[in-house]
Protein backbone atom coordinates (compact mmCIF):
# COMPACT_ATOMS: atom_id res chain seq x y z
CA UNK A 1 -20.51 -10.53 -1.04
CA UNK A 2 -17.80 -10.58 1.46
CA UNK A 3 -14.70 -8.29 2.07
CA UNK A 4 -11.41 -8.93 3.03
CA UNK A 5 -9.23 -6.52 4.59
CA UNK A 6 -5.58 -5.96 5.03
CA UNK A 7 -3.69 -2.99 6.50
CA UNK A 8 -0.02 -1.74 6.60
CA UNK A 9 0.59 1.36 8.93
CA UNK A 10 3.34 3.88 9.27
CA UNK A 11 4.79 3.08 5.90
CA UNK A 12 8.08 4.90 5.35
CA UNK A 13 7.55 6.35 2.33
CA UNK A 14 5.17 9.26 0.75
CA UNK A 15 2.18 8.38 0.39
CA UNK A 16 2.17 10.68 -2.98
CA UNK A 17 4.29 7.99 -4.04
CA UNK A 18 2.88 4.93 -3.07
CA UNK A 19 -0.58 6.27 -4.26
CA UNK A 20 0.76 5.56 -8.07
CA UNK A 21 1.49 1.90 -7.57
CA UNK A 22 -1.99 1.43 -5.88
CA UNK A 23 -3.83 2.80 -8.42
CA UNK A 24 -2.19 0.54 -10.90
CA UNK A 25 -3.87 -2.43 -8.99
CA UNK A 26 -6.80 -1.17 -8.10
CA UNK A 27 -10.50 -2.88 -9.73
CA UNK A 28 -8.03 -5.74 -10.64
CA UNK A 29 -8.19 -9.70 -9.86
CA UNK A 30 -5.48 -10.85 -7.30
CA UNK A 31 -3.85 -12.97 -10.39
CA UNK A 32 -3.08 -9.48 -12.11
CA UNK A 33 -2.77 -7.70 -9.28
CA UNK A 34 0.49 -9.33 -8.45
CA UNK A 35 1.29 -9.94 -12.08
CA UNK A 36 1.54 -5.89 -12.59
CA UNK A 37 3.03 -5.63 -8.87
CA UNK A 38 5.86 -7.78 -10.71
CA UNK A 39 6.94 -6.09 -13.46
CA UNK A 40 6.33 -2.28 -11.81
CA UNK A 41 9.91 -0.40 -10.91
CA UNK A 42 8.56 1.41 -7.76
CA UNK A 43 9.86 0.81 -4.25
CA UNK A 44 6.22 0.68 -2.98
CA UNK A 45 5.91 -2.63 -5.12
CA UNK A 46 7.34 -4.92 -2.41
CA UNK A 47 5.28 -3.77 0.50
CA UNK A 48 2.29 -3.45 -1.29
CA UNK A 49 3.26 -7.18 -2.43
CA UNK A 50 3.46 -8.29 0.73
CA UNK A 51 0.06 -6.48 1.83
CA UNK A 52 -1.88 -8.35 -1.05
CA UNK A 53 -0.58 -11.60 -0.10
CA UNK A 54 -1.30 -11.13 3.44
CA UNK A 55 -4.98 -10.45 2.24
CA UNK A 56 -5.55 -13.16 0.46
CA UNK A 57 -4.30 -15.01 3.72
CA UNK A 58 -6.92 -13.51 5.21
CA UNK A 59 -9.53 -14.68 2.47
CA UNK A 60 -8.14 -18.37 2.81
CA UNK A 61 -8.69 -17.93 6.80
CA UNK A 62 -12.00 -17.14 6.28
CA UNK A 63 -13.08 -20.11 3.61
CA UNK A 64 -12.78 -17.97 0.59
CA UNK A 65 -11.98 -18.84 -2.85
CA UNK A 66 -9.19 -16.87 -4.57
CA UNK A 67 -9.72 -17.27 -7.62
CA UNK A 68 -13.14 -15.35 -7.87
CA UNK A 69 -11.15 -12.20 -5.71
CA UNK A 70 -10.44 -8.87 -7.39
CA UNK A 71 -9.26 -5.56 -5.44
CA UNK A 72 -12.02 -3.56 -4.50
CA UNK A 73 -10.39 -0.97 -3.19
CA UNK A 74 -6.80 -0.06 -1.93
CA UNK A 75 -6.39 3.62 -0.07
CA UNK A 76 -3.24 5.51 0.84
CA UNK A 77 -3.99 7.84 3.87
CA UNK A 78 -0.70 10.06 5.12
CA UNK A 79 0.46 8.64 8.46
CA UNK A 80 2.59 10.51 11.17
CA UNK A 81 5.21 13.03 9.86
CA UNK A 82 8.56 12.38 11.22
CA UNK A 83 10.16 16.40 11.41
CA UNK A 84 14.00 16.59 10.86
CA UNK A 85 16.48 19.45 10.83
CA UNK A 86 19.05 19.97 8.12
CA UNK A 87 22.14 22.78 9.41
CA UNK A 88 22.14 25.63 6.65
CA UNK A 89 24.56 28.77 6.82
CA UNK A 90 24.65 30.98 9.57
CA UNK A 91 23.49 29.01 12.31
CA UNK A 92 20.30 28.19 11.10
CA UNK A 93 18.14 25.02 9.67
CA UNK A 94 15.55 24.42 7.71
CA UNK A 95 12.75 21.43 8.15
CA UNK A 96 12.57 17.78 6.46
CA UNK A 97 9.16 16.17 6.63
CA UNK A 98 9.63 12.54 6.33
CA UNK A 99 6.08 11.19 5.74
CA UNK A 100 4.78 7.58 6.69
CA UNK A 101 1.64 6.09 4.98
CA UNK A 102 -0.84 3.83 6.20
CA UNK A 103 -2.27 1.49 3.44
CA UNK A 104 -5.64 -0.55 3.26
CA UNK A 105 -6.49 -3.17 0.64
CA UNK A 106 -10.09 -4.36 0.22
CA UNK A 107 -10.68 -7.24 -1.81
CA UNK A 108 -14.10 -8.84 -2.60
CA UNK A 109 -15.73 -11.84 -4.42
CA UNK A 110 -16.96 -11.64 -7.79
């Protein structure tokens, strides 16, 4: 059985939030993989999108079928933490993390 990866780094979202779309695809085939990716009303859905298609470009590069592929697995690791200021009263600020994620998609033949 072969695997096929795919991986999108620094990410510019949470990856508390992206980890809820990826679990909705995860142990799926490709076909409803995207068909869920579709119809979900997160902003993670495009780039994750994007990252299964560019997997199963991968799979095609390699002389795989598609149509046996299913998502193995799919992992949301945090990335680099951009820090930020925000002015509050008296001269002073307080923090703003703005997280990145870094995403890797594993798909595999049935």
């Amino acid at each position: 059985m072969q695997e096929i990866t795919a991986q999108l780094n620094s990410y510019r979202q949470s990856p508390r939030k992206v980890r809820v779309v990826a679990n909705a695809i995860k142990g799926k085939t490709v076909k409803e993989a995207k068909n869920r990716l579709d119809f979900i009303t997160k902003r993670a859905t495009g780039p994750l999108h994007k990252l299964l298609n560019s997997a199963i470009a991968n799979a095609k590069n390699l002389g795989v079928g598609v149509e046996n592929l299913w998502v193995k697995s799919i992992t949301v690791d945090g990335g680099k933490i951009l820090y930020r200021r925000r002015p509050v009263s008296h001269g002073s600020a307080h923090a703003i993390h703005k997280r990145t994620s870094h995403i890797t998609i594993v798909l595999a033949e049935k």
